[in-house]
Protein backbone atom coordinates (compact mmCIF):
# COMPACT_ATOMS: atom_id res chain seq x y z
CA UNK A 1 -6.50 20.55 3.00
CA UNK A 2 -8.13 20.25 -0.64
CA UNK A 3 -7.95 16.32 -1.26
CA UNK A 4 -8.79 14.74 -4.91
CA UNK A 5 -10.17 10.98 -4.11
CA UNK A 6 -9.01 7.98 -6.65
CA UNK A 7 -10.60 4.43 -6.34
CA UNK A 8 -9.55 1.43 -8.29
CA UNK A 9 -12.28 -0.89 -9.15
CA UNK A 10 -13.17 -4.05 -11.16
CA UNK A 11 -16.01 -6.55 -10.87
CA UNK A 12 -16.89 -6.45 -7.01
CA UNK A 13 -19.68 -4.15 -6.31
CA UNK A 14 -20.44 -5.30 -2.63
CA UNK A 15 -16.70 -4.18 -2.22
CA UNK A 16 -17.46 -0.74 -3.56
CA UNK A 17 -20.82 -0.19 -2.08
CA UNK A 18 -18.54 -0.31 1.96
CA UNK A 19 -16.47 1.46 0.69
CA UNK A 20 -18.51 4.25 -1.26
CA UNK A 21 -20.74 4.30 2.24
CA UNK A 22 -17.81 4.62 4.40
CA UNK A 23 -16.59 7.65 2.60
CA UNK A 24 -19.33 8.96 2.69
CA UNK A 25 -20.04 8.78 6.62
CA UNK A 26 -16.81 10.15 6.88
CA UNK A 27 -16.76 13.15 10.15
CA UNK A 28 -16.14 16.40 9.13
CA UNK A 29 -12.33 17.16 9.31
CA UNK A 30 -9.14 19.65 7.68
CA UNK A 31 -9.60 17.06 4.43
CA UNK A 32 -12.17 18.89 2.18
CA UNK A 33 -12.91 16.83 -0.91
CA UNK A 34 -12.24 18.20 -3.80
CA UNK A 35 -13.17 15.30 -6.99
CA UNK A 36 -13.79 11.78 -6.82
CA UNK A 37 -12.58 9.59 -9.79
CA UNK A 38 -13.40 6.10 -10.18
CA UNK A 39 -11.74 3.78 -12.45
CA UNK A 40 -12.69 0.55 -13.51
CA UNK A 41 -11.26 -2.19 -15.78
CA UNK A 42 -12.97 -3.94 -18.43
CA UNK A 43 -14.87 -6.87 -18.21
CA UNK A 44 -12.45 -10.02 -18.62
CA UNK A 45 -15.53 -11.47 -20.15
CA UNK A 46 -18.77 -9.95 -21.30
CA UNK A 47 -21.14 -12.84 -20.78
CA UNK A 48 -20.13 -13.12 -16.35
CA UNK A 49 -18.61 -9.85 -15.52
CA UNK A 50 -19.93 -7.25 -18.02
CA UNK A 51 -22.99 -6.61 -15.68
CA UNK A 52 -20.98 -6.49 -12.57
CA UNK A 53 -18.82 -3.53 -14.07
CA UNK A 54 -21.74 -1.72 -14.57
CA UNK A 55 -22.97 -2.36 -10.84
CA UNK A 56 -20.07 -0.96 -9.35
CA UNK A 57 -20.29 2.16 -11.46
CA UNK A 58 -24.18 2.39 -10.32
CA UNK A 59 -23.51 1.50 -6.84
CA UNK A 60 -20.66 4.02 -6.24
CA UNK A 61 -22.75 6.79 -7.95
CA UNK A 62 -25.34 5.80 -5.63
CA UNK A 63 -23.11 7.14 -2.25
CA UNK A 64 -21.22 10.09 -3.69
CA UNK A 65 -20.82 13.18 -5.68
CA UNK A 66 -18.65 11.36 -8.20
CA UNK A 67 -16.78 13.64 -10.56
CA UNK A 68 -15.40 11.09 -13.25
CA UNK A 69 -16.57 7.25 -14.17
CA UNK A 70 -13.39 5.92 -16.08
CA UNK A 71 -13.85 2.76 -17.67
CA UNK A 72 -11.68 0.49 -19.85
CA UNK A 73 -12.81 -0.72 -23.14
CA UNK A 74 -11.29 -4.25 -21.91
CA UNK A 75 -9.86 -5.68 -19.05
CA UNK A 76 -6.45 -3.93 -18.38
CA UNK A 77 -5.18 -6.02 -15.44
CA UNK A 78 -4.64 -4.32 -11.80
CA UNK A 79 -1.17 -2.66 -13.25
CA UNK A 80 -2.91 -1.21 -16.37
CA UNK A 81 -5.90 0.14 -14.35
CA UNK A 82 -3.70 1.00 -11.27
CA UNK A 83 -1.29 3.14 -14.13
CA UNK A 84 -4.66 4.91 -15.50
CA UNK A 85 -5.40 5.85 -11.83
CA UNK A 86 -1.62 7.23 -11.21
CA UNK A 87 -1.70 9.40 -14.35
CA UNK A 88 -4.79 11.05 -12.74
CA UNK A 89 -2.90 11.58 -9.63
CA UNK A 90 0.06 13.17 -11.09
CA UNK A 91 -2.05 15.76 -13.32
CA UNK A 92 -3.59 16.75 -9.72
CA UNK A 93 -3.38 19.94 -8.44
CA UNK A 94 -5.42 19.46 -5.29
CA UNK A 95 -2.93 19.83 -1.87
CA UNK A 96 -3.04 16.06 -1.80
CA UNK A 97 -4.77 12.81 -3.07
CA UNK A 98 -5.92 9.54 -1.93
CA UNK A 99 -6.04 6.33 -3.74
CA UNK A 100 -8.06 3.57 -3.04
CA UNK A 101 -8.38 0.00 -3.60
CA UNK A 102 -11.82 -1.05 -3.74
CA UNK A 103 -12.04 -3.48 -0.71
CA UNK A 104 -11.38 -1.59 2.02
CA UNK A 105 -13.85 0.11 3.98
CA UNK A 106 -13.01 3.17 6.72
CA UNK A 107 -13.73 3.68 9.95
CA UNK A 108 -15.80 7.09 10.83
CA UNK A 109 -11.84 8.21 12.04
CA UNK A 110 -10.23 7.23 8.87
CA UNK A 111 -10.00 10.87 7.43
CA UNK A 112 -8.85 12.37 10.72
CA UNK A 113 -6.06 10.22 11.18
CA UNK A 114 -5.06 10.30 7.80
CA UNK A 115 -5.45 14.28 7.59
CA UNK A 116 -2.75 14.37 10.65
CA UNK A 117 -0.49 11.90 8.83
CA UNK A 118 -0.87 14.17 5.48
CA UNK A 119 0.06 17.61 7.66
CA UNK A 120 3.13 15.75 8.56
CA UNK A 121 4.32 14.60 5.43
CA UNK A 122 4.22 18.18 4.42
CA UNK A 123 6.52 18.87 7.10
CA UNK A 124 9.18 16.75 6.07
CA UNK A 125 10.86 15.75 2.58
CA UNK A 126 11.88 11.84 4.06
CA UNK A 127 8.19 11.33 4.41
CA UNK A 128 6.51 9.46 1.10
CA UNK A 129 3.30 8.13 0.89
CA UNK A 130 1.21 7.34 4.22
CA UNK A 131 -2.22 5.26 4.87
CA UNK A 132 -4.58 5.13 8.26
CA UNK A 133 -5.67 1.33 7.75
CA UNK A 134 -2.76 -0.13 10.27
CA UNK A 135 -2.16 -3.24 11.48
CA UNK A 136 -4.69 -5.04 10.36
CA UNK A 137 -3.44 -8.18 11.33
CA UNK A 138 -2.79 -6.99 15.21
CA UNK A 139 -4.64 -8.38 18.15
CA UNK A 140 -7.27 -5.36 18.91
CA UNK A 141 -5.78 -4.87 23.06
CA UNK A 142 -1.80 -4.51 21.72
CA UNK A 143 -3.54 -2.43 18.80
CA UNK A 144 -4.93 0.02 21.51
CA UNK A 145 -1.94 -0.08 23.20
CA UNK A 146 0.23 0.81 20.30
CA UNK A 147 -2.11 3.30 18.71
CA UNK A 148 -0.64 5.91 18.28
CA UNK A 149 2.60 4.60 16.73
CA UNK A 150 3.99 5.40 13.27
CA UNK A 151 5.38 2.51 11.09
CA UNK A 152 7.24 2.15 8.03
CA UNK A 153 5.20 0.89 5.50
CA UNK A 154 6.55 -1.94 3.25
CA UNK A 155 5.52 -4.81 1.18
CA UNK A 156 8.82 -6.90 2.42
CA UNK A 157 6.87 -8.01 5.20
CA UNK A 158 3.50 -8.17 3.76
CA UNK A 159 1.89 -4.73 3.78
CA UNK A 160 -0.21 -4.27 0.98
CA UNK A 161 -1.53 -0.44 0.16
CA UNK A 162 -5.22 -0.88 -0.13
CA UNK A 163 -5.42 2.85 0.66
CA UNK A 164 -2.88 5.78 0.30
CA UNK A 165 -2.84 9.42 0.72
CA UNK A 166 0.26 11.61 -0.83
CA UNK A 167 0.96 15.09 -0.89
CA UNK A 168 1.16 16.70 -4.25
CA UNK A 169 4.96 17.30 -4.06
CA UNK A 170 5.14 13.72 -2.97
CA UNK A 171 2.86 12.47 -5.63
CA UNK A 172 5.18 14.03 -8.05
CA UNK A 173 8.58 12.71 -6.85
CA UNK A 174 7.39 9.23 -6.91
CA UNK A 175 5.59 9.22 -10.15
CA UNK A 176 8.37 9.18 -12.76
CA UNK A 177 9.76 5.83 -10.82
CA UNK A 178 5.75 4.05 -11.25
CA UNK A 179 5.29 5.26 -14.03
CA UNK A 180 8.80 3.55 -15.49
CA UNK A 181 7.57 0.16 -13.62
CA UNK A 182 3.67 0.88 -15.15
CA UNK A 183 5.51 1.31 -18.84
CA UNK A 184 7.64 -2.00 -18.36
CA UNK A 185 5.03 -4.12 -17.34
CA UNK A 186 2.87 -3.19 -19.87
CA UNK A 187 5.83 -3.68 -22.53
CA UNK A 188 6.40 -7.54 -21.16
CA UNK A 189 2.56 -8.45 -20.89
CA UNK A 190 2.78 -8.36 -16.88
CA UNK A 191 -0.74 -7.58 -15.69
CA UNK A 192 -1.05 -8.44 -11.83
CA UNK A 193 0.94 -9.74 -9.11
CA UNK A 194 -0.28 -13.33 -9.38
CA UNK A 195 1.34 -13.71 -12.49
CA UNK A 196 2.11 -17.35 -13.30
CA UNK A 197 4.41 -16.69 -16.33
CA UNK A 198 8.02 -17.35 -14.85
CA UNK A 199 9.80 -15.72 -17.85
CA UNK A 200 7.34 -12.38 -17.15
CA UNK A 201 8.75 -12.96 -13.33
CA UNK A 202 12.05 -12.92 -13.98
CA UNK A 203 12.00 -9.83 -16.20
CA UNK A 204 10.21 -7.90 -13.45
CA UNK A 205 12.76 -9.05 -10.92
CA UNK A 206 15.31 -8.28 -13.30
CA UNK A 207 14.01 -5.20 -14.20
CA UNK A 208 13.97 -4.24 -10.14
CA UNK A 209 16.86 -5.67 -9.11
CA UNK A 210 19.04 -3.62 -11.69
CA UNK A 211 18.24 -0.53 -9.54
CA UNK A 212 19.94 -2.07 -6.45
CA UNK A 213 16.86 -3.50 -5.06
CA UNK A 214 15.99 -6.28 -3.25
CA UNK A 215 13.38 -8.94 -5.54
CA UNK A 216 11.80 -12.22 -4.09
CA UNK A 217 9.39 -14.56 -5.04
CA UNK A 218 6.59 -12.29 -4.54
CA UNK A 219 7.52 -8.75 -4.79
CA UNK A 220 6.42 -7.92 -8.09
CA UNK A 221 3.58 -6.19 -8.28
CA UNK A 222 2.87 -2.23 -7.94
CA UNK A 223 3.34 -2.83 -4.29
CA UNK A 224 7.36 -3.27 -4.79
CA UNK A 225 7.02 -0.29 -7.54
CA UNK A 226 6.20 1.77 -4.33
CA UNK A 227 8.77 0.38 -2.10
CA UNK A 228 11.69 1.32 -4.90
CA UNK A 229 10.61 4.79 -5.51
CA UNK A 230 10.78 5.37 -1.76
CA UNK A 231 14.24 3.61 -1.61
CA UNK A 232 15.40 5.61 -4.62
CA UNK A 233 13.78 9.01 -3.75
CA UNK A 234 15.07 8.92 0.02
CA UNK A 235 11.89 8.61 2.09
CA UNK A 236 10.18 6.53 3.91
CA UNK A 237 6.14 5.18 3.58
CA UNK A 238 4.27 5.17 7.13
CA UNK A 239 1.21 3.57 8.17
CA UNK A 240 -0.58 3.95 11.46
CA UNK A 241 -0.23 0.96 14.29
CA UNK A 242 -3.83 1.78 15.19
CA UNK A 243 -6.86 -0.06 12.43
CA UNK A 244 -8.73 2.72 10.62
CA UNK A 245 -10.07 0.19 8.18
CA UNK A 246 -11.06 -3.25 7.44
CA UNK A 247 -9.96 -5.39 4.14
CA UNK A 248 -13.28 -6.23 2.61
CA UNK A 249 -11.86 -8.11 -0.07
CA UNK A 250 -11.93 -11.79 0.42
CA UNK A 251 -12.03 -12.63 -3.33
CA UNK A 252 -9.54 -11.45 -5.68
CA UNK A 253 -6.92 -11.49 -8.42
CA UNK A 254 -4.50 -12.64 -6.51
CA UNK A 255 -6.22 -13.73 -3.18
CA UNK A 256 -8.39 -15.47 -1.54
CA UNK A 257 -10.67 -16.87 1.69
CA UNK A 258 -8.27 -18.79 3.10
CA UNK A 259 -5.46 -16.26 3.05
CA UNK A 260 -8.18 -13.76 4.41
CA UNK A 261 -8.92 -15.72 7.40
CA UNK A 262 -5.06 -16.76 7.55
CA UNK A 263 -3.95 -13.07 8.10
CA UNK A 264 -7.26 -12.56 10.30
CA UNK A 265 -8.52 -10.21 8.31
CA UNK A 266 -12.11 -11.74 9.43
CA UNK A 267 -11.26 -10.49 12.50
CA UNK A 268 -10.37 -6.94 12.44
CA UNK A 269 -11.74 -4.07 14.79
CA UNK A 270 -10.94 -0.41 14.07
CA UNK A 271 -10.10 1.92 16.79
CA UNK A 272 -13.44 3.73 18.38
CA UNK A 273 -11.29 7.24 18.28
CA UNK A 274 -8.68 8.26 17.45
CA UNK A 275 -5.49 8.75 20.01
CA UNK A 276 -5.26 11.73 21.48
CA UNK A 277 -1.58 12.24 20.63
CA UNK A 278 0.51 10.63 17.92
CA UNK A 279 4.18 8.99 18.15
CA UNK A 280 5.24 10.86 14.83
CA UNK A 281 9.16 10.50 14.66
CA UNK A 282 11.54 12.86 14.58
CA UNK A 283 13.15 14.00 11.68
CA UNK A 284 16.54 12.02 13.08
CA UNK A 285 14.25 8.74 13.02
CA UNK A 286 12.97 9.36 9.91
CA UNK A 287 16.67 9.45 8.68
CA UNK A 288 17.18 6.18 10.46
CA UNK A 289 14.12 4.58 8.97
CA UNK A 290 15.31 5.63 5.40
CA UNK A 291 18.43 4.40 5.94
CA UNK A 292 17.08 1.08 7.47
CA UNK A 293 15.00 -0.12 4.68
CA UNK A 294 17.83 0.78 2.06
CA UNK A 295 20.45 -1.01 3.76
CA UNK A 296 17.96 -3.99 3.75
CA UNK A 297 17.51 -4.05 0.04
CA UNK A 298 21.02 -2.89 -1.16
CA UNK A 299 22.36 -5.30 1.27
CA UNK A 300 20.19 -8.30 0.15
CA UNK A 301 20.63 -7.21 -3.75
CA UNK A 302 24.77 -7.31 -3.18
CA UNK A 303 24.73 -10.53 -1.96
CA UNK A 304 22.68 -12.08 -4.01
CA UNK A 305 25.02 -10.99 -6.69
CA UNK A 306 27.80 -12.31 -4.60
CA UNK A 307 26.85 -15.83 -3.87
CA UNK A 308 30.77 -16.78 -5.29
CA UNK A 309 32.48 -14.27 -3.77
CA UNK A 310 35.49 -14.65 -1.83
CA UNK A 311 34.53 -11.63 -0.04
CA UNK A 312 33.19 -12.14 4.05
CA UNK A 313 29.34 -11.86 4.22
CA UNK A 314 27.45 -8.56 4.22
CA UNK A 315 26.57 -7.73 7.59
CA UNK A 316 22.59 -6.87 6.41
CA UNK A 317 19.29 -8.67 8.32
CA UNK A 318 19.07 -12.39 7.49
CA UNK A 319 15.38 -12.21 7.05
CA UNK A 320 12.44 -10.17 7.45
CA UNK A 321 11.87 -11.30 10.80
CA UNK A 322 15.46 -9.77 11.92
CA UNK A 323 14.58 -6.59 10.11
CA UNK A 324 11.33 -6.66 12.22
CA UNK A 325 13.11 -7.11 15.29
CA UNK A 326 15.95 -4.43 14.46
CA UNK A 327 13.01 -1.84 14.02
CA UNK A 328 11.01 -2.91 16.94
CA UNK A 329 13.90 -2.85 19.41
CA UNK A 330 15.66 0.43 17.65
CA UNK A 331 13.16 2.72 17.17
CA UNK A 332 10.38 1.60 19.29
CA UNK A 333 11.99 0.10 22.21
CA UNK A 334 9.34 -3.21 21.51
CA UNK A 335 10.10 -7.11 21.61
CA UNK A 336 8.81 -9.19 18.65
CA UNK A 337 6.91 -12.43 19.63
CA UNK A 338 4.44 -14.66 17.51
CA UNK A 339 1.54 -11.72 17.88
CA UNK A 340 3.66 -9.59 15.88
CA UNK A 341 5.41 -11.81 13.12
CA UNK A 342 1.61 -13.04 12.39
CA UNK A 343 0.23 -9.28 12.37
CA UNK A 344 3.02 -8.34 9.63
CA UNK A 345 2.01 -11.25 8.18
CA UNK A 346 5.42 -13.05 7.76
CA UNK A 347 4.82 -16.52 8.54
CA UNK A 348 4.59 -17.32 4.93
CA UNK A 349 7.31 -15.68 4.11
CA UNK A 350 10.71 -17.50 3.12
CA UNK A 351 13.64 -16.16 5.18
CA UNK A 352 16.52 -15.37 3.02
């Protein structure tokens, strides 16, 4: 499978350098690399962070055959650079394409499990985009246990995308949704997901929640851009149970080293191989995961609207935590208990 590579970077060059290496010690596999783009914002100053823009172009070049340097001639902000990166992807022609964030680094197994997840979402239109990084949160002996299972990936309990891979045809069907959220932002000044401007908050939650889907406090960034072109294009985004990669990125935009140590990132192990078989589901659970995560949003969305109604109370998950229960116990015959609320990372999170 011909794969075009994308990386999103900014001012952390130790980030890219793990990264950069890890692709490169990547074992040989059906992904044959095609191009490697890197984009990478402007300095938000020129006197502290000029220099370190020009590291991370030096260090990347350093590991790989890069194709394209794209840089900014000022800081864009993680949507605008994150939009430059998905116009690349949609003018690709290669079978498939992988985007990265630039703190994450892969496991010697990360391009064999994701070329099996990328064979399957060519085998079925409910499948969107996929990633191999997993549960990063997960204590390492359930992780082996549950290695080989497929999840839904979504950001309404906490799963960022620090690395993707989508088929061209899926690439394609998802775009003109990102691209709308890409072109609002831009149009309302919102630059990141940390954004501290309430009236630039409420647009974007307006702007979401006028398409029928769920908005919180938190959801949004390009993270819940993803989540509502799956919802509106009828498929679902999977991640791997079993870690393929670690999250190298203890400083950031909008994060930090307490929140890194909170979710345990600190403390993630990758998988030594690969399982020998994978739990991919059937195209009937597919179905039921689709239909899953769009009852939860159009269920949540209603009743927020209908907070006065006289009508009786949607029957929809109360909270996240129910939703992760009704998906454990549904389509994986599991029991939730503290191990796995912390490894989706929902403690923090508000129930509703």
């Amino acid at each position: 499978m011909l794969v075009d590579i994308i990386v999103k970077g900014f001012n952390r060059p130790h980030c890219l350098d793990r990264l950069a290496s890890s692709i490169a010690a990547q074992r040989a596999g059906s992904l044959q690399i095609r191009s490697i783009r890197l984009f990478l914002d402007g300095p938000r100053s020129a006197v502290d962070e000029a220099g370190l823009v020009a590291e991370c172009a030096r260090v990347f070049q350093g590991w790989l055959p890069v194709s394209e340097i794209v840089t900014a001639p000022h800081n864009l902000g993680p949507n605008g650079n994150c939009e430059r990166a998905w116009l690349s992807a949609v003018e690709s022609d290669a079978d498939a394409v992988l985007m990265f964030e630039d703190d994450l680094e892969l496991s010697p197994h990360y391009f064999h499990a994701m070329s099996r997840l990328l064979e399957f979402a060519q085998s079925s239109s409910q499948v969107g985009m996929v990633s191999a990084h997993g549960m990063l949160g997960a204590p390492y002996e359930r992780m082996k246990v549950r290695a080989s299972a497929i999840l839904p990936m979504s950001y309404m309990w906490g799963i960022h995308r620090w690395g993707i891979g989508m088929t061209r045809d899926v690439c394609r069907r998802l775009a003109p949704v990102i691209l709308a959220y890409f072109s609002h932002a831009r149009n309302i000044g919102h630059r990141s997901d940390n954004c501290e401007n309430e009236q630039v908050r409420q647009d974007m939650f307006a702007w979401l929640g006028k398409h029928g889907f769920y908005q919180d406090y938190q959801m949004h960034g390009y993270d819940a851009a993803y989540d509502l072109a799956a919802y509106l294009t009828g498929c679902v985004h999977l991640n791997t149970y079993g870690v393929f990669a670690k999250s190298t990125g203890m400083e950031g935009t909008s994060f930090g080293e307490e929140a890194f140590r909170k979710y345990r990132y600190d403390l993630t192990r990758w998988l030594d191989a690969p399982p020998e078989a994978w739990g991919f589901p059937s195209e009937a659970k597919l179905h039921g995961l689709v239909e899953l995560v769009r009852s939860f949003h159009i269920g949540h969305s209603l009743r927020a609207n209908m907070k006065n109604s006289p009508l009786p109370p949607l029957t929809v998950p109360p909270s996240r935590i129910q939703f992760l229960t009704d998906l454990y116990a549904n389509f994986y015959g599991w029991t939730v208990d503290d191990e796995d609320i912390v490894a989706h990372r929902m403690m923090h999170l508000v129930s509703v």
